[in-house]
PDB file of N, CA and C in Angstrom:
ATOM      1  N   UNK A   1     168.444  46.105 156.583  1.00  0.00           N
ATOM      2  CA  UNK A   1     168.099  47.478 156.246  1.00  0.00           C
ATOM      3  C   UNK A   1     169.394  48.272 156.124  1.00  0.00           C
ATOM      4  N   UNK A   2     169.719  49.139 155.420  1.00  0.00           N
ATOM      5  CA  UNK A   2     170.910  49.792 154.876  1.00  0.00           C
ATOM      6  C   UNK A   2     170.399  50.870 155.752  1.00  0.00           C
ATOM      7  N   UNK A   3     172.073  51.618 156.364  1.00  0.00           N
ATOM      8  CA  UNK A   3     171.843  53.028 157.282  1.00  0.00           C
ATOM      9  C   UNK A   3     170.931  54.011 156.404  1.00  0.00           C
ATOM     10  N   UNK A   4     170.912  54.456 155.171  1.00  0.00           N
ATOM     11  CA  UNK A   4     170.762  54.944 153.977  1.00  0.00           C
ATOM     12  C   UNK A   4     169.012  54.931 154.180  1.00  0.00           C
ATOM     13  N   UNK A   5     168.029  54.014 154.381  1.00  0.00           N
ATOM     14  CA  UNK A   5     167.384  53.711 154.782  1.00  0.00           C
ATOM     15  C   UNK A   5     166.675  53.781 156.063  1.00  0.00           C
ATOM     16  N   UNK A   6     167.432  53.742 156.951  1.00  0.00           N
ATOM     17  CA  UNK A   6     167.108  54.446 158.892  1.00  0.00           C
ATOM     18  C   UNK A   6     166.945  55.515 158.648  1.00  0.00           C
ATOM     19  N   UNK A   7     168.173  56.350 157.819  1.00  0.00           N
ATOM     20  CA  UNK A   7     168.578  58.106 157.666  1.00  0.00           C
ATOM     21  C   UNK A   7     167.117  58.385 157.121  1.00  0.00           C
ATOM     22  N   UNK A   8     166.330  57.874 155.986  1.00  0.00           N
ATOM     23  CA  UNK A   8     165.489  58.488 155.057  1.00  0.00           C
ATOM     24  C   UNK A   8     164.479  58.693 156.061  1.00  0.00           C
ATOM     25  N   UNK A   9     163.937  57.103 156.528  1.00  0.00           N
ATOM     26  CA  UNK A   9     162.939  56.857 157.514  1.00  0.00           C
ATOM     27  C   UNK A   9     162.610  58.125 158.464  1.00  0.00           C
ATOM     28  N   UNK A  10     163.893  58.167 159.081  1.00  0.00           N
ATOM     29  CA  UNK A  10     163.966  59.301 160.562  1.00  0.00           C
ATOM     30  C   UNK A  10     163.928  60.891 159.689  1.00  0.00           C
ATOM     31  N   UNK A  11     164.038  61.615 158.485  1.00  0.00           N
ATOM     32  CA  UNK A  11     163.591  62.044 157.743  1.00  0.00           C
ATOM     33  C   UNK A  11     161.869  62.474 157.822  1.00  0.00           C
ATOM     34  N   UNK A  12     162.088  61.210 157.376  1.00  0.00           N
ATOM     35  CA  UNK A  12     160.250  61.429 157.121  1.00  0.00           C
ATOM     36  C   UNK A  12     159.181  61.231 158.233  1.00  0.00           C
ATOM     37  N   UNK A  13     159.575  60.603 159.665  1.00  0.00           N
ATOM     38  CA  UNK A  13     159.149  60.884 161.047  1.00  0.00           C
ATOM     39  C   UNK A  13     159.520  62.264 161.276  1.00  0.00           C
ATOM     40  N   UNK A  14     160.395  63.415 161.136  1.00  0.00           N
ATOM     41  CA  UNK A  14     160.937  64.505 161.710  1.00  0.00           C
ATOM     42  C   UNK A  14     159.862  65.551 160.817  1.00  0.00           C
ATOM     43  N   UNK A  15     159.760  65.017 159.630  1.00  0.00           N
ATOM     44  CA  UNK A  15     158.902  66.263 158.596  1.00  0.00           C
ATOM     45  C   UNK A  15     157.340  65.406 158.828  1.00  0.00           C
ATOM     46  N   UNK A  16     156.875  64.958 159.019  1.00  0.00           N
ATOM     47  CA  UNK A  16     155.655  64.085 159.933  1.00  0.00           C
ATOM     48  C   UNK A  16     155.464  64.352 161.123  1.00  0.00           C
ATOM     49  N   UNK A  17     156.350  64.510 161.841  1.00  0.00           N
ATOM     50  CA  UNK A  17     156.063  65.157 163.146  1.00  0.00           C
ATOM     51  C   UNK A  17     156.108  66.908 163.046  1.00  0.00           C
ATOM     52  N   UNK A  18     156.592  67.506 162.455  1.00  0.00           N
ATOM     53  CA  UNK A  18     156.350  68.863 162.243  1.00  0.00           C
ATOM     54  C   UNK A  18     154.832  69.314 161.117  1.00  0.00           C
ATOM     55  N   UNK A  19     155.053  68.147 160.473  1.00  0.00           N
ATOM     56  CA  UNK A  19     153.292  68.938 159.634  1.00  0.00           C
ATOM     57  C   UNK A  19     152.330  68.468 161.071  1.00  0.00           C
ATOM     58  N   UNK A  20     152.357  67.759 161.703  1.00  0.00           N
ATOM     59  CA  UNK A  20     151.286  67.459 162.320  1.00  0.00           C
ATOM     60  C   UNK A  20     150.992  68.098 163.518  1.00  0.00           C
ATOM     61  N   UNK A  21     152.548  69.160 164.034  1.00  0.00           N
ATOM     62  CA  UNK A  21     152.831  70.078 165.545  1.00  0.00           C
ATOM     63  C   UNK A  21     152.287  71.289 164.356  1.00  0.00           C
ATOM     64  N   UNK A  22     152.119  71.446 163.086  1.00  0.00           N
ATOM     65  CA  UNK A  22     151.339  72.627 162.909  1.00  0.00           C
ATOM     66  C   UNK A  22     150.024  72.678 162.127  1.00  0.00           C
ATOM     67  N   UNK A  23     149.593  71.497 162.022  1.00  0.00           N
ATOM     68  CA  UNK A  23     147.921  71.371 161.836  1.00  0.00           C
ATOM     69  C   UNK A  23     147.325  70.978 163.229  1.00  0.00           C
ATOM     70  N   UNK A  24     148.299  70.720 164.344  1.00  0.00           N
ATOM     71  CA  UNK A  24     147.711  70.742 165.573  1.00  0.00           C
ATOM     72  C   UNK A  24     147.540  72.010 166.265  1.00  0.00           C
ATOM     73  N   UNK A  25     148.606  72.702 165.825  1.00  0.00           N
ATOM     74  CA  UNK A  25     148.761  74.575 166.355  1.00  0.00           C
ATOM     75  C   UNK A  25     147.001  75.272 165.325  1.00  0.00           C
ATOM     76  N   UNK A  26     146.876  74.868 163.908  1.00  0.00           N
ATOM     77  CA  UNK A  26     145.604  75.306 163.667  1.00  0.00           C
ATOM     78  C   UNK A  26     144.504  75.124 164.471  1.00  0.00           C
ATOM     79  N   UNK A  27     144.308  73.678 164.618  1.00  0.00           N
ATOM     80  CA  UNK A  27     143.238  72.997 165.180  1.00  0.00           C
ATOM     81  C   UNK A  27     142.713  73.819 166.459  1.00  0.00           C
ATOM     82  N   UNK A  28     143.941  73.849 167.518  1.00  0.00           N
ATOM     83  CA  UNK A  28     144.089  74.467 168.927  1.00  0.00           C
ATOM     84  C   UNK A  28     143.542  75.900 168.734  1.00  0.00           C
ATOM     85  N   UNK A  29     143.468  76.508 167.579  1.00  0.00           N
ATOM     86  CA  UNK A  29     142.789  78.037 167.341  1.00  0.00           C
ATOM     87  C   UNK A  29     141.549  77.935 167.566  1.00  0.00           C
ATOM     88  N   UNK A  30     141.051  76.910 166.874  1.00  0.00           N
ATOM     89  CA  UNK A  30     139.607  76.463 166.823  1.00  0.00           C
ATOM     90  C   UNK A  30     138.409  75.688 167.971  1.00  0.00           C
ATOM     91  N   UNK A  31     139.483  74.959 168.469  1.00  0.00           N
ATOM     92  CA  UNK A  31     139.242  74.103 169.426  1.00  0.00           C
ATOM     93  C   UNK A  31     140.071  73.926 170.822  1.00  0.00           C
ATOM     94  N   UNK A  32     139.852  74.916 171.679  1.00  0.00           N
ATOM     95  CA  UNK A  32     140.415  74.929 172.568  1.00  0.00           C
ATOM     96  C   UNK A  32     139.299  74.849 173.988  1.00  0.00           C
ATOM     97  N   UNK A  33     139.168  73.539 174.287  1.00  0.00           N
ATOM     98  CA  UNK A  33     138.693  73.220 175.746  1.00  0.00           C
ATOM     99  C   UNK A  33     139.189  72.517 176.248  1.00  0.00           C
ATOM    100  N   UNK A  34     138.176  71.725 177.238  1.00  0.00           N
ATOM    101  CA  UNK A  34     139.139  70.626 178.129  1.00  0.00           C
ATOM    102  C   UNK A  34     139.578  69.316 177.631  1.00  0.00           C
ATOM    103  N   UNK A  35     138.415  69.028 176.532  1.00  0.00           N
ATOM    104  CA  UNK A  35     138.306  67.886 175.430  1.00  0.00           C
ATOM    105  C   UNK A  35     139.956  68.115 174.584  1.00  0.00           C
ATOM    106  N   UNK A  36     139.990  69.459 174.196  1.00  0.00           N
ATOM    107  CA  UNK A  36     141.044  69.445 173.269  1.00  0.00           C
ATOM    108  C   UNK A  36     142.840  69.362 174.076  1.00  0.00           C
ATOM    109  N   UNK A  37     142.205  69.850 175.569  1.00  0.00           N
ATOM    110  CA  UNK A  37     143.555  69.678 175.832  1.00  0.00           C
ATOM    111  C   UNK A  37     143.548  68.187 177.126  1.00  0.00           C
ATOM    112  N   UNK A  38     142.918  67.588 177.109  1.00  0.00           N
ATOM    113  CA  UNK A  38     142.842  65.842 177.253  1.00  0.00           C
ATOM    114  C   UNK A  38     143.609  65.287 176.555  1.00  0.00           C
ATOM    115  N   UNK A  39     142.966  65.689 174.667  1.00  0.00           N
ATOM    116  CA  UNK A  39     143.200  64.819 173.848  1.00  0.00           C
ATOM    117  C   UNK A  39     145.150  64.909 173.575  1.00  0.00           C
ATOM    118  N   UNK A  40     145.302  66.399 173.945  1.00  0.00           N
ATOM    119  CA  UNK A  40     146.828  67.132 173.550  1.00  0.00           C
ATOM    120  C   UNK A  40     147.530  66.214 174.490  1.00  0.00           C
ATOM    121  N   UNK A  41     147.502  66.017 176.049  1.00  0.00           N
ATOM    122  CA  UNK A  41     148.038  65.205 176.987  1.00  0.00           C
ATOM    123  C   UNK A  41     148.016  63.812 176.811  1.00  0.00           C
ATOM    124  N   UNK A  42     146.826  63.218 176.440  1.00  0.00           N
ATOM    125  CA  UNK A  42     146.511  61.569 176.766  1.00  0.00           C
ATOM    126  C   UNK A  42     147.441  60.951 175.126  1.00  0.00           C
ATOM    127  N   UNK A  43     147.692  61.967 173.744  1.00  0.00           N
ATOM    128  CA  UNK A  43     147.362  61.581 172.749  1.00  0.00           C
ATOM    129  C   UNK A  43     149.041  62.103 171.783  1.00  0.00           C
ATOM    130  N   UNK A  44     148.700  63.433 172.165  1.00  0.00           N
ATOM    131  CA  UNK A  44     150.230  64.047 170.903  1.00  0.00           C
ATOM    132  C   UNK A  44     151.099  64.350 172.194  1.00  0.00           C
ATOM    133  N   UNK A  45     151.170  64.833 173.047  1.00  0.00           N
ATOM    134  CA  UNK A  45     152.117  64.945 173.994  1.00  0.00           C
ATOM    135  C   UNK A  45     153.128  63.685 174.188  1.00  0.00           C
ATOM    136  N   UNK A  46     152.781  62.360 174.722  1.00  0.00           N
ATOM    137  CA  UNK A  46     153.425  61.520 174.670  1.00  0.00           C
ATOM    138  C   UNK A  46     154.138  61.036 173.409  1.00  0.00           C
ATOM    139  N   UNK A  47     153.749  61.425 172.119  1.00  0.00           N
ATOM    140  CA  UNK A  47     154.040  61.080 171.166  1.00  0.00           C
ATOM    141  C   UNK A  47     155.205  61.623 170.577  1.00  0.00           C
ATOM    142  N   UNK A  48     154.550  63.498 170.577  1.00  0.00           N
ATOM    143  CA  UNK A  48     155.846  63.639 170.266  1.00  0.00           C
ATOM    144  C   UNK A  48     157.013  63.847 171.157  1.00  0.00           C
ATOM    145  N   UNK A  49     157.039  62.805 172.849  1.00  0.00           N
ATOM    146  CA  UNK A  49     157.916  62.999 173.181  1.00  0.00           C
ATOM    147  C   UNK A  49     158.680  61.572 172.423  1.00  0.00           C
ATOM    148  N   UNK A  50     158.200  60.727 172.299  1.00  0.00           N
ATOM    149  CA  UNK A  50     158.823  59.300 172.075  1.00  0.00           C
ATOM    150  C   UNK A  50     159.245  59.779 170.517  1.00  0.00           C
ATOM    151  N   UNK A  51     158.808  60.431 169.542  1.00  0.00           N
ATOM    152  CA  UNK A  51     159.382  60.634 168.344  1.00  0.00           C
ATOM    153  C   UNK A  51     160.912  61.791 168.776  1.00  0.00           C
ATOM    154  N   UNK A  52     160.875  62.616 169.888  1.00  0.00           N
ATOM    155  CA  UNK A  52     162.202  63.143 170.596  1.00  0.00           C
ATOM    156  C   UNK A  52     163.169  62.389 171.005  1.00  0.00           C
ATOM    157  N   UNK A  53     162.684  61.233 171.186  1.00  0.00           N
ATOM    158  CA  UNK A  53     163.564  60.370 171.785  1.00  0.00           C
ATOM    159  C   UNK A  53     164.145  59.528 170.776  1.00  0.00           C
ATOM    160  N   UNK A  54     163.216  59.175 169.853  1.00  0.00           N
ATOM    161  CA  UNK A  54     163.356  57.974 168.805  1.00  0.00           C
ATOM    162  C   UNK A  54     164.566  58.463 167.443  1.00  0.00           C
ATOM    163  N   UNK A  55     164.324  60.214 167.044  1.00  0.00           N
ATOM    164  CA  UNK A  55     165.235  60.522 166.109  1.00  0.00           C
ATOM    165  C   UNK A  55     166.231  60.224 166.409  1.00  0.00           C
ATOM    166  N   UNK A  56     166.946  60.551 167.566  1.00  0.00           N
ATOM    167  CA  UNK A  56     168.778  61.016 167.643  1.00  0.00           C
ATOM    168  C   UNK A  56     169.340  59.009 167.939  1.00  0.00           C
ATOM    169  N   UNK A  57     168.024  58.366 168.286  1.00  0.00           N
ATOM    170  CA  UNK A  57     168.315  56.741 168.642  1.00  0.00           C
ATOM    171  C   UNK A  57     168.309  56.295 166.950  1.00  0.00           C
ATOM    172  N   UNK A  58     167.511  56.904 166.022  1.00  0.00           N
ATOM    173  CA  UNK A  58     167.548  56.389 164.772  1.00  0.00           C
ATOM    174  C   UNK A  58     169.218  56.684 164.296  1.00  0.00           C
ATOM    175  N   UNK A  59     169.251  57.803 163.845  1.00  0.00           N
ATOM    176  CA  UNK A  59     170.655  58.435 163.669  1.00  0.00           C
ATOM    177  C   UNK A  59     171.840  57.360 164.650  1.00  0.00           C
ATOM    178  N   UNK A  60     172.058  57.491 165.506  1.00  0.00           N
ATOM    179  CA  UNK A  60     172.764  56.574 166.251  1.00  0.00           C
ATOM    180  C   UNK A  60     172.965  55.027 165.992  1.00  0.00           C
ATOM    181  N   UNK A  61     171.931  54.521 165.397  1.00  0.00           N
ATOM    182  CA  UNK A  61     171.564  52.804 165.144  1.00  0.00           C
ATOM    183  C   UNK A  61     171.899  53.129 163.225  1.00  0.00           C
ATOM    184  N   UNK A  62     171.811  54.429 162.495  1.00  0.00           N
ATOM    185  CA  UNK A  62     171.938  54.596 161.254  1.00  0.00           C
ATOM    186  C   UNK A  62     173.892  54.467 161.168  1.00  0.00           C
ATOM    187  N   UNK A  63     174.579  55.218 162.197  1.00  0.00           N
ATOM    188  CA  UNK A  63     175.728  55.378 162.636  1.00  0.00           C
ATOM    189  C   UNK A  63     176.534  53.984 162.824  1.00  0.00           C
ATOM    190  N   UNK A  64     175.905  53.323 163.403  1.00  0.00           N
ATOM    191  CA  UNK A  64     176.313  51.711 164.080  1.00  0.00           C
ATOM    192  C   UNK A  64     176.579  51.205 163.263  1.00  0.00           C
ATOM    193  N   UNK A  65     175.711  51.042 161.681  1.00  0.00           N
ATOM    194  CA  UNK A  65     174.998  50.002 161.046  1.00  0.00           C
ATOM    195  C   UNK A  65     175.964  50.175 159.802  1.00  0.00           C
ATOM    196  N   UNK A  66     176.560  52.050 159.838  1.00  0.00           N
ATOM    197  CA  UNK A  66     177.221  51.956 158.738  1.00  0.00           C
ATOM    198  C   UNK A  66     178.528  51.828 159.225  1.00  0.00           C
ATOM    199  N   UNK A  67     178.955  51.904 160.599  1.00  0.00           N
ATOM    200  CA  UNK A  67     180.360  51.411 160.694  1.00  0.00           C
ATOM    201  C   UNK A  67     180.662  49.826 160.666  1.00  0.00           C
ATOM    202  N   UNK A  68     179.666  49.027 161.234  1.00  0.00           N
ATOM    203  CA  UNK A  68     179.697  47.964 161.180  1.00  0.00           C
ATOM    204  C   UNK A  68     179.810  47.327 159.949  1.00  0.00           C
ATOM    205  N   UNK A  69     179.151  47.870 158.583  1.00  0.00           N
ATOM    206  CA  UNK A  69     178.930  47.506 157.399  1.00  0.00           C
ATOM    207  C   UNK A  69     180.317  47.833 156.866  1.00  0.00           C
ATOM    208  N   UNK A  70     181.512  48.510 157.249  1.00  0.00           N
ATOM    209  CA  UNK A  70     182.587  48.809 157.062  1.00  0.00           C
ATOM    210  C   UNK A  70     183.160  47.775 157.436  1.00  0.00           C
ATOM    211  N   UNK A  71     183.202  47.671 158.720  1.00  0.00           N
ATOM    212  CA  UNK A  71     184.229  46.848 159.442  1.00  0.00           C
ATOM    213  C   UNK A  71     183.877  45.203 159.172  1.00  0.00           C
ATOM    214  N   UNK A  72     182.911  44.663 158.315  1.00  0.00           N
ATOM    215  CA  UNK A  72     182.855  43.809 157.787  1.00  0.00           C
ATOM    216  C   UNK A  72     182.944  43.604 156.674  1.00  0.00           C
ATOM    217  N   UNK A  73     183.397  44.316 155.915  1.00  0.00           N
ATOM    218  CA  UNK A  73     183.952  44.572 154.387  1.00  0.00           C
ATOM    219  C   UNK A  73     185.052  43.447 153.998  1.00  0.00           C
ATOM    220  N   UNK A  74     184.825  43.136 152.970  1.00  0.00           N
ATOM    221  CA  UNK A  74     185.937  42.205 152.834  1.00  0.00           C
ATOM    222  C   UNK A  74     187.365  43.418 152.558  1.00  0.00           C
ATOM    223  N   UNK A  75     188.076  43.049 152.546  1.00  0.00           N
ATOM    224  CA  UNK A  75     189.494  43.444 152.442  1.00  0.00           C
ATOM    225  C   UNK A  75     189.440  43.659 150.809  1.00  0.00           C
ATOM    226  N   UNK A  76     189.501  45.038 150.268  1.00  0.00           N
ATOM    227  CA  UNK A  76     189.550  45.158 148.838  1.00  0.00           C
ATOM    228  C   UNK A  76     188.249  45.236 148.457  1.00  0.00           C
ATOM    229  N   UNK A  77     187.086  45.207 148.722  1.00  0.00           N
ATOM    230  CA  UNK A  77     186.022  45.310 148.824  1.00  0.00           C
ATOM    231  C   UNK A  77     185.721  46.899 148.280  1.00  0.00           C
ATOM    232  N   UNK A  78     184.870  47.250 147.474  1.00  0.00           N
ATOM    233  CA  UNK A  78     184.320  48.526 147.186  1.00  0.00           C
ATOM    234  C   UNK A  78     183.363  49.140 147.805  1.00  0.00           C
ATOM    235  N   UNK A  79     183.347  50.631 148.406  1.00  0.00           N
ATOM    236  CA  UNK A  79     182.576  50.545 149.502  1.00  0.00           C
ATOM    237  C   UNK A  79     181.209  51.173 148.776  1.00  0.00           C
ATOM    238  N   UNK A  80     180.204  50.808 148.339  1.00  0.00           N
ATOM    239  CA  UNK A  80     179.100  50.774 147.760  1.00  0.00           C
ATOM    240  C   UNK A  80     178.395  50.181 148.245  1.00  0.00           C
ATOM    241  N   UNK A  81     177.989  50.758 149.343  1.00  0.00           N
ATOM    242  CA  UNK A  81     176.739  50.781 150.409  1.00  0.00           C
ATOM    243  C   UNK A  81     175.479  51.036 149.720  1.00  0.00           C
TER     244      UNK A  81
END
């Protein structure tokens, strides 16, 4: 997988996790009991903590992947990642 590729990915988890923290902010207008805030704890809470955790680890492993892809370059090599 090319860093180029991690970068897009973690992209489209970050704008995926924000449409869904504000069709969940609608929902919560509508539906606010014990059911709805179960489902907020047992269900999106954990989630979007592990997607908090998972961006800056994507970026970081996107970081790795393109120095490494450097530092294995042949010598004279064009860098066209």
């Amino acid at each position: 997988m090319q860093p180029g590729n991690i970068v897009a990915a973690s992209g489209r988890l970050q704008e995926a996790a924000l449409q869904l923290q504000l069709a969940w902010s609608t929902t919560r207008d509508l539906w606010n009991d014990s059911a709805s805030h179960r489902f907020e704890e047992e269900h999106l809470r954990p989630m979007f903590e592990a997607i908090n955790v998972a961006l800056p680890a994507l970026s970081q492993l996107a970081q790795a992947m393109q120095q490494a892809a450097v530092q294995c370059r042949e010598p004279g090599e064009h860098a066209g990642l």
